[in-house]
PDB file of N, CA and C in Angstrom:
ATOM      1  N   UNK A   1     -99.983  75.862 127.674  1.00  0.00           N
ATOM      2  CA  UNK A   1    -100.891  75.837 126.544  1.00  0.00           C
ATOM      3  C   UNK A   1    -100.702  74.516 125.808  1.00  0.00           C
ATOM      4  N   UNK A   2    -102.157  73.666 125.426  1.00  0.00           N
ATOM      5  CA  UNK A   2    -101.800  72.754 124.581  1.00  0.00           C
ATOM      6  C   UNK A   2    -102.658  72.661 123.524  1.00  0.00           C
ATOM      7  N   UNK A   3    -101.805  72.252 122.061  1.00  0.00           N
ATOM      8  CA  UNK A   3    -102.474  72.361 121.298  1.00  0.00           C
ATOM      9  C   UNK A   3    -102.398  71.010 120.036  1.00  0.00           C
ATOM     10  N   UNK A   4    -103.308  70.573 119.797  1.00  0.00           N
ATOM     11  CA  UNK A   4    -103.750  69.151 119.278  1.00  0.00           C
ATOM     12  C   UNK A   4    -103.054  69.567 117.191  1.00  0.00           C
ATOM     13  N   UNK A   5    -102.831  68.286 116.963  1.00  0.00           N
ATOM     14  CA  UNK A   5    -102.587  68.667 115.991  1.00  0.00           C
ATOM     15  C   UNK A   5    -103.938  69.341 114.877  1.00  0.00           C
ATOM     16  N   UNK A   6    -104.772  69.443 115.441  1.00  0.00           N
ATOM     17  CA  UNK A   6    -106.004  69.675 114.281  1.00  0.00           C
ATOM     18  C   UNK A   6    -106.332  70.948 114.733  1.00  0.00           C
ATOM     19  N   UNK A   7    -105.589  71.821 115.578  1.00  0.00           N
ATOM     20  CA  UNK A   7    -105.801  73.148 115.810  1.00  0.00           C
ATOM     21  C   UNK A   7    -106.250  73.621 117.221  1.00  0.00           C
ATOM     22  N   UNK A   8    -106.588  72.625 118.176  1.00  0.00           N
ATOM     23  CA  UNK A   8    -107.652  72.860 118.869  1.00  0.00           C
ATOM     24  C   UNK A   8    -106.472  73.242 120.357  1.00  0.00           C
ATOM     25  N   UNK A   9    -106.890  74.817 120.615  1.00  0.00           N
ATOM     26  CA  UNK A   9    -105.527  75.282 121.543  1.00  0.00           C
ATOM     27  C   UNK A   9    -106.423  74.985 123.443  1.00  0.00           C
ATOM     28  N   UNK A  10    -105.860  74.801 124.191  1.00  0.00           N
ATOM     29  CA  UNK A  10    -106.482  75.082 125.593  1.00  0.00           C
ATOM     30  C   UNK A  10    -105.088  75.626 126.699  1.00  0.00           C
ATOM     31  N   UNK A  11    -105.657  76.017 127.612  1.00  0.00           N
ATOM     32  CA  UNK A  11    -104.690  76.274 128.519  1.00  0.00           C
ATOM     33  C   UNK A  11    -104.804  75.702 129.869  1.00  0.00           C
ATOM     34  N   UNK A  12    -104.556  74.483 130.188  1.00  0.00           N
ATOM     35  CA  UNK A  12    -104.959  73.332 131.373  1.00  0.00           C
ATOM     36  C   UNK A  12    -104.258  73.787 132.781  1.00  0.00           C
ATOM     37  N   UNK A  13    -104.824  73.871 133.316  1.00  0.00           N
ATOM     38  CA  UNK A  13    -104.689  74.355 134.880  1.00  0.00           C
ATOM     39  C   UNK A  13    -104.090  73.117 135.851  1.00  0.00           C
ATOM     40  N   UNK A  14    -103.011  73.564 136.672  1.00  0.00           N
ATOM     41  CA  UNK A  14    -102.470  72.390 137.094  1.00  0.00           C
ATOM     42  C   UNK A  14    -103.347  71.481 138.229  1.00  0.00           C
ATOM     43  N   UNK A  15    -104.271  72.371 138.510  1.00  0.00           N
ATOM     44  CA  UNK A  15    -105.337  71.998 139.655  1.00  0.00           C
ATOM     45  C   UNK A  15    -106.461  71.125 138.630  1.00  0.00           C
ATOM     46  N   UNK A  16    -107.005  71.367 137.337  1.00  0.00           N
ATOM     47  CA  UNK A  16    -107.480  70.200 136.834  1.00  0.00           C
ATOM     48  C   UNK A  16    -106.495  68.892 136.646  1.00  0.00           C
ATOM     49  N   UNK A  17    -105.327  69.120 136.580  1.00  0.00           N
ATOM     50  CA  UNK A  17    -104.520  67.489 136.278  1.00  0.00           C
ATOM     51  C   UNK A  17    -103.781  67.404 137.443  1.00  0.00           C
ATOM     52  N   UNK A  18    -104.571  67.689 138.360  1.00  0.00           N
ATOM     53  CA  UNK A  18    -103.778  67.433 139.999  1.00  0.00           C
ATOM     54  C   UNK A  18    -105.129  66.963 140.737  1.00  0.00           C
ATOM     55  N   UNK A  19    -105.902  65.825 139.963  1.00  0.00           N
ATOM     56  CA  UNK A  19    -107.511  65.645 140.499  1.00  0.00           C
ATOM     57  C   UNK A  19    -107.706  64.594 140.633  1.00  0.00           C
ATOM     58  N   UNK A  20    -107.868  64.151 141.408  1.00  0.00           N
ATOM     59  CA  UNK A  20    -107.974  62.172 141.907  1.00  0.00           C
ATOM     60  C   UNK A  20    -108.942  62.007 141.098  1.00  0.00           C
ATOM     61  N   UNK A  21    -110.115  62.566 140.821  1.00  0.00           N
ATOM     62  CA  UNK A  21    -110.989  62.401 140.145  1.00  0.00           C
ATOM     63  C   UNK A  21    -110.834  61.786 138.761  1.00  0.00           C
ATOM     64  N   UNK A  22    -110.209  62.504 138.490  1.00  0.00           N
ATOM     65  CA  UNK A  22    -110.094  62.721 136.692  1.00  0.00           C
ATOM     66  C   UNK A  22    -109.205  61.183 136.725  1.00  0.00           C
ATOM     67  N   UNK A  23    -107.894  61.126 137.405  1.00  0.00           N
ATOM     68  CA  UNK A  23    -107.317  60.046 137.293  1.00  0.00           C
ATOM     69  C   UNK A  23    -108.224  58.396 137.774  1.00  0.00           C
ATOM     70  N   UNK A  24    -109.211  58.737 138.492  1.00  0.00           N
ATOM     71  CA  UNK A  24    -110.308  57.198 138.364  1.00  0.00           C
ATOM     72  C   UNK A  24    -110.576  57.315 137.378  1.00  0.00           C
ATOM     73  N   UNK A  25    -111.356  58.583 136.462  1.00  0.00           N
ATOM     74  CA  UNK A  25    -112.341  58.155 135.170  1.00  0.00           C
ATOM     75  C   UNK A  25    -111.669  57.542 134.496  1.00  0.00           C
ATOM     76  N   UNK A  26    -109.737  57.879 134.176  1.00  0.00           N
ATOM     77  CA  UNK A  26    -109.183  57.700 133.187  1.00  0.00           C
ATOM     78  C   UNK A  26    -108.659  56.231 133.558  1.00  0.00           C
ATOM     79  N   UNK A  27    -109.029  55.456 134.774  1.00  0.00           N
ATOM     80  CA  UNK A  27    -108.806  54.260 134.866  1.00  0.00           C
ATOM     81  C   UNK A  27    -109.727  53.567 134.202  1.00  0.00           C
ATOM     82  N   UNK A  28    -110.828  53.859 134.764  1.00  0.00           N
ATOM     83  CA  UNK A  28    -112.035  53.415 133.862  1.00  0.00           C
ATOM     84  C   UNK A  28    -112.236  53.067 133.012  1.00  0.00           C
ATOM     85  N   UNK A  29    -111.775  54.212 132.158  1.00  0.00           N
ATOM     86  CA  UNK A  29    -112.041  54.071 130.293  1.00  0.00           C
ATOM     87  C   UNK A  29    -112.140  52.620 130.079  1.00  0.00           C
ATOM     88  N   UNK A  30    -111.172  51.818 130.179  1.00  0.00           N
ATOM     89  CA  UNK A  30    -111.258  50.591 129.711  1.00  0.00           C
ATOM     90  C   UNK A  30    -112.277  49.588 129.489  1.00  0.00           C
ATOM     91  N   UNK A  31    -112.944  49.394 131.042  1.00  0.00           N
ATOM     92  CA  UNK A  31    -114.173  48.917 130.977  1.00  0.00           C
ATOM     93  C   UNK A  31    -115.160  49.374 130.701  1.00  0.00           C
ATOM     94  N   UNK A  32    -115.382  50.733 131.016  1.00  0.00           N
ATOM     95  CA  UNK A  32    -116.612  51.865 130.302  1.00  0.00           C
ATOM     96  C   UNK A  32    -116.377  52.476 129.558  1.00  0.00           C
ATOM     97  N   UNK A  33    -116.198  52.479 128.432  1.00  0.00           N
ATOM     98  CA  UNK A  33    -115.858  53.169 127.587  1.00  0.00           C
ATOM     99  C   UNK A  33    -116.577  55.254 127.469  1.00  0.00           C
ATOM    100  N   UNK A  34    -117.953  55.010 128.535  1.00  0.00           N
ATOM    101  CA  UNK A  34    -118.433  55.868 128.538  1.00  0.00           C
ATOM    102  C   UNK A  34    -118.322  56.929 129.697  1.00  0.00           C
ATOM    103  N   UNK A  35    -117.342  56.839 130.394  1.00  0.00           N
ATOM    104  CA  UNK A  35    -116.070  57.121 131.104  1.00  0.00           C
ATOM    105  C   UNK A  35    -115.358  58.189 130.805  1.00  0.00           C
ATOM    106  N   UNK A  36    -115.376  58.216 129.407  1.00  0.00           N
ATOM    107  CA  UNK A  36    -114.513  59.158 128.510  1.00  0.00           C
ATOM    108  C   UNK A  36    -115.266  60.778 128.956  1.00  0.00           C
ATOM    109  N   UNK A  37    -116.713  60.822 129.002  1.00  0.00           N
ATOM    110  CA  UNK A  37    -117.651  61.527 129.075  1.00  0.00           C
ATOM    111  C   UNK A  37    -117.257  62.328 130.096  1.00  0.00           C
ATOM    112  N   UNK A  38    -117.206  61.778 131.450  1.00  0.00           N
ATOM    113  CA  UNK A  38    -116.507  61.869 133.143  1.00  0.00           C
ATOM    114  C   UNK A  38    -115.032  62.775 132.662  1.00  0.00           C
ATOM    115  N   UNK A  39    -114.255  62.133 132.076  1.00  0.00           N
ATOM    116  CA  UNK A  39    -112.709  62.094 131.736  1.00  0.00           C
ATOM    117  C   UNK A  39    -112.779  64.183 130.975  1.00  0.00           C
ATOM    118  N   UNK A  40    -113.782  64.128 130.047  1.00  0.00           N
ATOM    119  CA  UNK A  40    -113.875  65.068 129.540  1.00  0.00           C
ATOM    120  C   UNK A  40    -114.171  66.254 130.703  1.00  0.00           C
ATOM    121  N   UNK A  41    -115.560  66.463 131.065  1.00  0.00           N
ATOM    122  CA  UNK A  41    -115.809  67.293 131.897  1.00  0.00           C
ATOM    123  C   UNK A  41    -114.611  67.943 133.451  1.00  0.00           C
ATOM    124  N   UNK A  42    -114.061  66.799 133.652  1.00  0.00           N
ATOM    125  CA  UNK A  42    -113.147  67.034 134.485  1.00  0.00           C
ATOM    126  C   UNK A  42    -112.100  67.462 134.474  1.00  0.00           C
ATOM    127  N   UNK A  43    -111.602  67.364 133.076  1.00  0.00           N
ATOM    128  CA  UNK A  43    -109.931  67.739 132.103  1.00  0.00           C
ATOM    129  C   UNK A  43    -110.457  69.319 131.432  1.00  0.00           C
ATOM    130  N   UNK A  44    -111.342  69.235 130.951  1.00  0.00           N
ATOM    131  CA  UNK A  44    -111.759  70.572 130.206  1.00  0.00           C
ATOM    132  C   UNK A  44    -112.771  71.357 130.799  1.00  0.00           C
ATOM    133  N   UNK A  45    -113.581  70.923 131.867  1.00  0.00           N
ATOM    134  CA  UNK A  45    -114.816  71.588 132.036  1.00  0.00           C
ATOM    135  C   UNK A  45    -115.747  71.609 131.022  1.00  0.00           C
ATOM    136  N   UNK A  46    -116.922  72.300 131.116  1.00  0.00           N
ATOM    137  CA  UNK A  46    -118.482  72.341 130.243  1.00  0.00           C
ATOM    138  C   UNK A  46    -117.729  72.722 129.241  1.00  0.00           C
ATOM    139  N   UNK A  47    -117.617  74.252 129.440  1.00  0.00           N
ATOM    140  CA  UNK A  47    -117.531  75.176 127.879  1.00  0.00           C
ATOM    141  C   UNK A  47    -116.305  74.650 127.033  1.00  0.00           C
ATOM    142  N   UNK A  48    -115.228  74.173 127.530  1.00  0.00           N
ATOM    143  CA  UNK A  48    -114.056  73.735 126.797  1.00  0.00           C
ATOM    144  C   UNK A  48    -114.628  72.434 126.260  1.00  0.00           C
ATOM    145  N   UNK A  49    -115.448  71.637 127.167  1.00  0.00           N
ATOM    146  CA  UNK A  49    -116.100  70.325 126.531  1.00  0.00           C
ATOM    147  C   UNK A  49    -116.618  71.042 125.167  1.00  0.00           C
ATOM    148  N   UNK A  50    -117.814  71.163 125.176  1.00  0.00           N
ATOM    149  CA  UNK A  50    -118.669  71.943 124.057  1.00  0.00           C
ATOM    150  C   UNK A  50    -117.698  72.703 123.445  1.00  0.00           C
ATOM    151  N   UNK A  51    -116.706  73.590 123.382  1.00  0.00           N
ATOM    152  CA  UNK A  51    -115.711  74.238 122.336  1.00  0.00           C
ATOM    153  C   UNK A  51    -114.989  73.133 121.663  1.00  0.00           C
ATOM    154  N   UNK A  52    -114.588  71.684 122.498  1.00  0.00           N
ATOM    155  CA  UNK A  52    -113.292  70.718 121.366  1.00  0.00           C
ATOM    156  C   UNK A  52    -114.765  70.000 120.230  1.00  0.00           C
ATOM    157  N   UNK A  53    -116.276  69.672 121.094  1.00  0.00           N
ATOM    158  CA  UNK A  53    -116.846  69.242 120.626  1.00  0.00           C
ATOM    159  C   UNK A  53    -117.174  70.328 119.094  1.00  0.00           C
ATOM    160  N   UNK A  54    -117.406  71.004 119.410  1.00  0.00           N
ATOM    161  CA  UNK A  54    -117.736  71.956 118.023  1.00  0.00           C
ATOM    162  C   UNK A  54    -116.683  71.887 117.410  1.00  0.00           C
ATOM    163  N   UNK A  55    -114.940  71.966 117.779  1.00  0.00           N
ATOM    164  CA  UNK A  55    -113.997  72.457 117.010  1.00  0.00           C
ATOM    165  C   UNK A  55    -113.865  70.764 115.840  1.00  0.00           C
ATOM    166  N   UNK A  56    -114.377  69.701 116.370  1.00  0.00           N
ATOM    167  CA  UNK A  56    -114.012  68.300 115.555  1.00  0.00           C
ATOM    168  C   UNK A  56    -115.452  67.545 114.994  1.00  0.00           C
ATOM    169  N   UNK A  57    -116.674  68.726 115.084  1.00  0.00           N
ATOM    170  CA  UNK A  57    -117.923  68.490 114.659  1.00  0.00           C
ATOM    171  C   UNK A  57    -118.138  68.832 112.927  1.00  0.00           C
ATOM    172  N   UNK A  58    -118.567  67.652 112.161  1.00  0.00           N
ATOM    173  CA  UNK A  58    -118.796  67.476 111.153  1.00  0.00           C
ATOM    174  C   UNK A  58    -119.927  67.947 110.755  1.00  0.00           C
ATOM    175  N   UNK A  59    -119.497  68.426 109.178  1.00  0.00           N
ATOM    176  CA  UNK A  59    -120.760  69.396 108.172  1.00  0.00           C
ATOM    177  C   UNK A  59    -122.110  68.904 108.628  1.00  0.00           C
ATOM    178  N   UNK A  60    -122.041  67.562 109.055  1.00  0.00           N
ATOM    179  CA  UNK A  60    -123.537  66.836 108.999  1.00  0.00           C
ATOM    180  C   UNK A  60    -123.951  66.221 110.565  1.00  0.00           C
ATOM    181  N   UNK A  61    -123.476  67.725 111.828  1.00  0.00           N
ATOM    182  CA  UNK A  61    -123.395  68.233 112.688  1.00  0.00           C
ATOM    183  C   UNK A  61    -122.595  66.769 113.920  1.00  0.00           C
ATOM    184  N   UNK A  62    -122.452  66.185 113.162  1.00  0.00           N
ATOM    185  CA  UNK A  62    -121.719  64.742 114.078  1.00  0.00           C
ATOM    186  C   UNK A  62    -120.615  64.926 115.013  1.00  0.00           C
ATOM    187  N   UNK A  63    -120.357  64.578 116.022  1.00  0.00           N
ATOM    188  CA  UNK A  63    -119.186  64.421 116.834  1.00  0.00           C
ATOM    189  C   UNK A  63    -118.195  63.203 116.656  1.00  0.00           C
ATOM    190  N   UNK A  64    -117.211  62.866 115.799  1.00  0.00           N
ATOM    191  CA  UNK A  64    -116.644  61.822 115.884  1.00  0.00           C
ATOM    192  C   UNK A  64    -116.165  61.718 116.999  1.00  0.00           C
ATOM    193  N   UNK A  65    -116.975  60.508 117.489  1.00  0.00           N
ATOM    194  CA  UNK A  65    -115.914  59.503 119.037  1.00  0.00           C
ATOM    195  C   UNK A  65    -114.689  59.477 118.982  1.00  0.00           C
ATOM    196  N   UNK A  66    -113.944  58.756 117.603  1.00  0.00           N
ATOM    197  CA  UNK A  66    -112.810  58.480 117.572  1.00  0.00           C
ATOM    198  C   UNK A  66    -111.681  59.905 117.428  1.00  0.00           C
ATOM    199  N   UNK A  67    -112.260  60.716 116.779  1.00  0.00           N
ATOM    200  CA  UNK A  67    -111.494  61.931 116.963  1.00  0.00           C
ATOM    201  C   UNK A  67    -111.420  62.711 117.749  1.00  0.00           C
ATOM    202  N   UNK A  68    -112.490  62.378 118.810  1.00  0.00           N
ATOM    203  CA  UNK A  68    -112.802  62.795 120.047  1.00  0.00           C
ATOM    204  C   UNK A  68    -111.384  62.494 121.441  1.00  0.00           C
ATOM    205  N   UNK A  69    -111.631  60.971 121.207  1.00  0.00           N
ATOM    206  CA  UNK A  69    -110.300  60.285 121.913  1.00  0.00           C
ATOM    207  C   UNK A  69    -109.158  60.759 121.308  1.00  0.00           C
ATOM    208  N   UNK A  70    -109.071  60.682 119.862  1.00  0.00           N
ATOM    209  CA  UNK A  70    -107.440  61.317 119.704  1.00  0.00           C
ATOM    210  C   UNK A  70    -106.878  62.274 119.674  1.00  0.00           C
ATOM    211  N   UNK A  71    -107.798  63.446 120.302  1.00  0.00           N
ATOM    212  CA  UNK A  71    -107.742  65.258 120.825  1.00  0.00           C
ATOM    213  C   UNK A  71    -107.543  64.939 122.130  1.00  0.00           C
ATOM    214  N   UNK A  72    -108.245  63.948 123.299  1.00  0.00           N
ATOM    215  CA  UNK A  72    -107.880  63.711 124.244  1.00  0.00           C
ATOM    216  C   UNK A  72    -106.561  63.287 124.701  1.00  0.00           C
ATOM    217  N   UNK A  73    -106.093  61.798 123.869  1.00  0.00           N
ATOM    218  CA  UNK A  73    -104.721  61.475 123.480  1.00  0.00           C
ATOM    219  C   UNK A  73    -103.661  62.241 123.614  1.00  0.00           C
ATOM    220  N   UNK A  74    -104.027  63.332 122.400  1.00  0.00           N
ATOM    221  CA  UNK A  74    -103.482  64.196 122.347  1.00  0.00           C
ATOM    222  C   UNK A  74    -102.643  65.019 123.752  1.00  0.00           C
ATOM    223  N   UNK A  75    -103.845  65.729 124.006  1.00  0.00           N
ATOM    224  CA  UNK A  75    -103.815  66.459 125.444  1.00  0.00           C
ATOM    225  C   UNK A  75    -102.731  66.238 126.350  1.00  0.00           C
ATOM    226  N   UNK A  76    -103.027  64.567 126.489  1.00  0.00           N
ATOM    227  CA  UNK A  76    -102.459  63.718 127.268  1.00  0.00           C
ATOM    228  C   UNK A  76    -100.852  64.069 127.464  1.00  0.00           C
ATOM    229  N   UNK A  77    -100.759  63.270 126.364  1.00  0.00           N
ATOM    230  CA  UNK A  77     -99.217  63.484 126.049  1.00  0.00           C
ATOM    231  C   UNK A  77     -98.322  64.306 125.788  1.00  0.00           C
ATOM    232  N   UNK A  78     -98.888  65.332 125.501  1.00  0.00           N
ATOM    233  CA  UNK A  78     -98.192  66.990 125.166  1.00  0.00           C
ATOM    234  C   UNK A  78     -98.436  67.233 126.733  1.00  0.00           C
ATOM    235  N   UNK A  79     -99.150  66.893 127.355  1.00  0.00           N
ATOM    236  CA  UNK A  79     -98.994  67.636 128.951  1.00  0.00           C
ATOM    237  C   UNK A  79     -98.022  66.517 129.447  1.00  0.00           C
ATOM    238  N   UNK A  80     -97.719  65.107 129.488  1.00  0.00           N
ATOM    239  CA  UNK A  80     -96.566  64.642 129.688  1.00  0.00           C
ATOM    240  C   UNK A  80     -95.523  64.739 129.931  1.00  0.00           C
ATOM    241  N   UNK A  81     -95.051  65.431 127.944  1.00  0.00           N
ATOM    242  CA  UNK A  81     -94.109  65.891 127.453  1.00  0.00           C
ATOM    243  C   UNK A  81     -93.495  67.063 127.918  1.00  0.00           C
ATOM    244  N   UNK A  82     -94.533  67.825 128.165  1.00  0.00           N
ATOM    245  CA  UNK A  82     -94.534  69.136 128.783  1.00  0.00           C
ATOM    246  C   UNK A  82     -93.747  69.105 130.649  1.00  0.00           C
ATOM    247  N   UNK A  83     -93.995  68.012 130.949  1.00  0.00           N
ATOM    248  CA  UNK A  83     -93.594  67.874 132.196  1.00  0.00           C
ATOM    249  C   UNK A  83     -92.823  67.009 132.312  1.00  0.00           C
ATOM    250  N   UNK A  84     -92.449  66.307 131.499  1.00  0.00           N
ATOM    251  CA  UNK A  84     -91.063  65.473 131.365  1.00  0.00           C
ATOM    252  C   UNK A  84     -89.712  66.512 130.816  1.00  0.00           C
ATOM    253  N   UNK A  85     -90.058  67.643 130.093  1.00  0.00           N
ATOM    254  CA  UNK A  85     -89.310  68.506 129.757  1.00  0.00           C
ATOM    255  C   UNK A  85     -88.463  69.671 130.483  1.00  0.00           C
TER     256      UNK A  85
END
């Protein structure tokens, strides 16, 4: 189970972070920034996409990008941690 500091809980399957896939998009990012998009669907799937998107969506129905990446961030490194542990 991982859970972001702003609340947002998931339970990541070792077969999504065992995906050649996911690890190109996340090469990517750099030059495409729109990459992230790829990075998402593949780490969370649809409905978990659309659930972090609603859980960090603003009164004035907005998706912050940047808080977007640092729930991803997030993810990241607590599954790391999690496996460095």
């Amino acid at each position: 189970m991982v859970k972001t500091k702003s609340g947002f809980e998931i339970e990541l399957s070792k077969d999504r972070l065992n995906n050649y896939e996911l690890l190109e998009a996340v090469s990517e990012i750099d030059e495409d920034p729109s990459a992230i998009t790829r990075v998402l669907k593949l780490l969370l799937g649809k409905e978990d996409t659309n659930r972090l998107k609603d859980h960090i969506r603003t009164e004035d129905g907005i998706v912050p990008a940047d808080k977007l990446t640092d729930e991803i961030t997030e993810m990241f490194q607590s599954m790391v941690e999690t496996k460095n542990s």
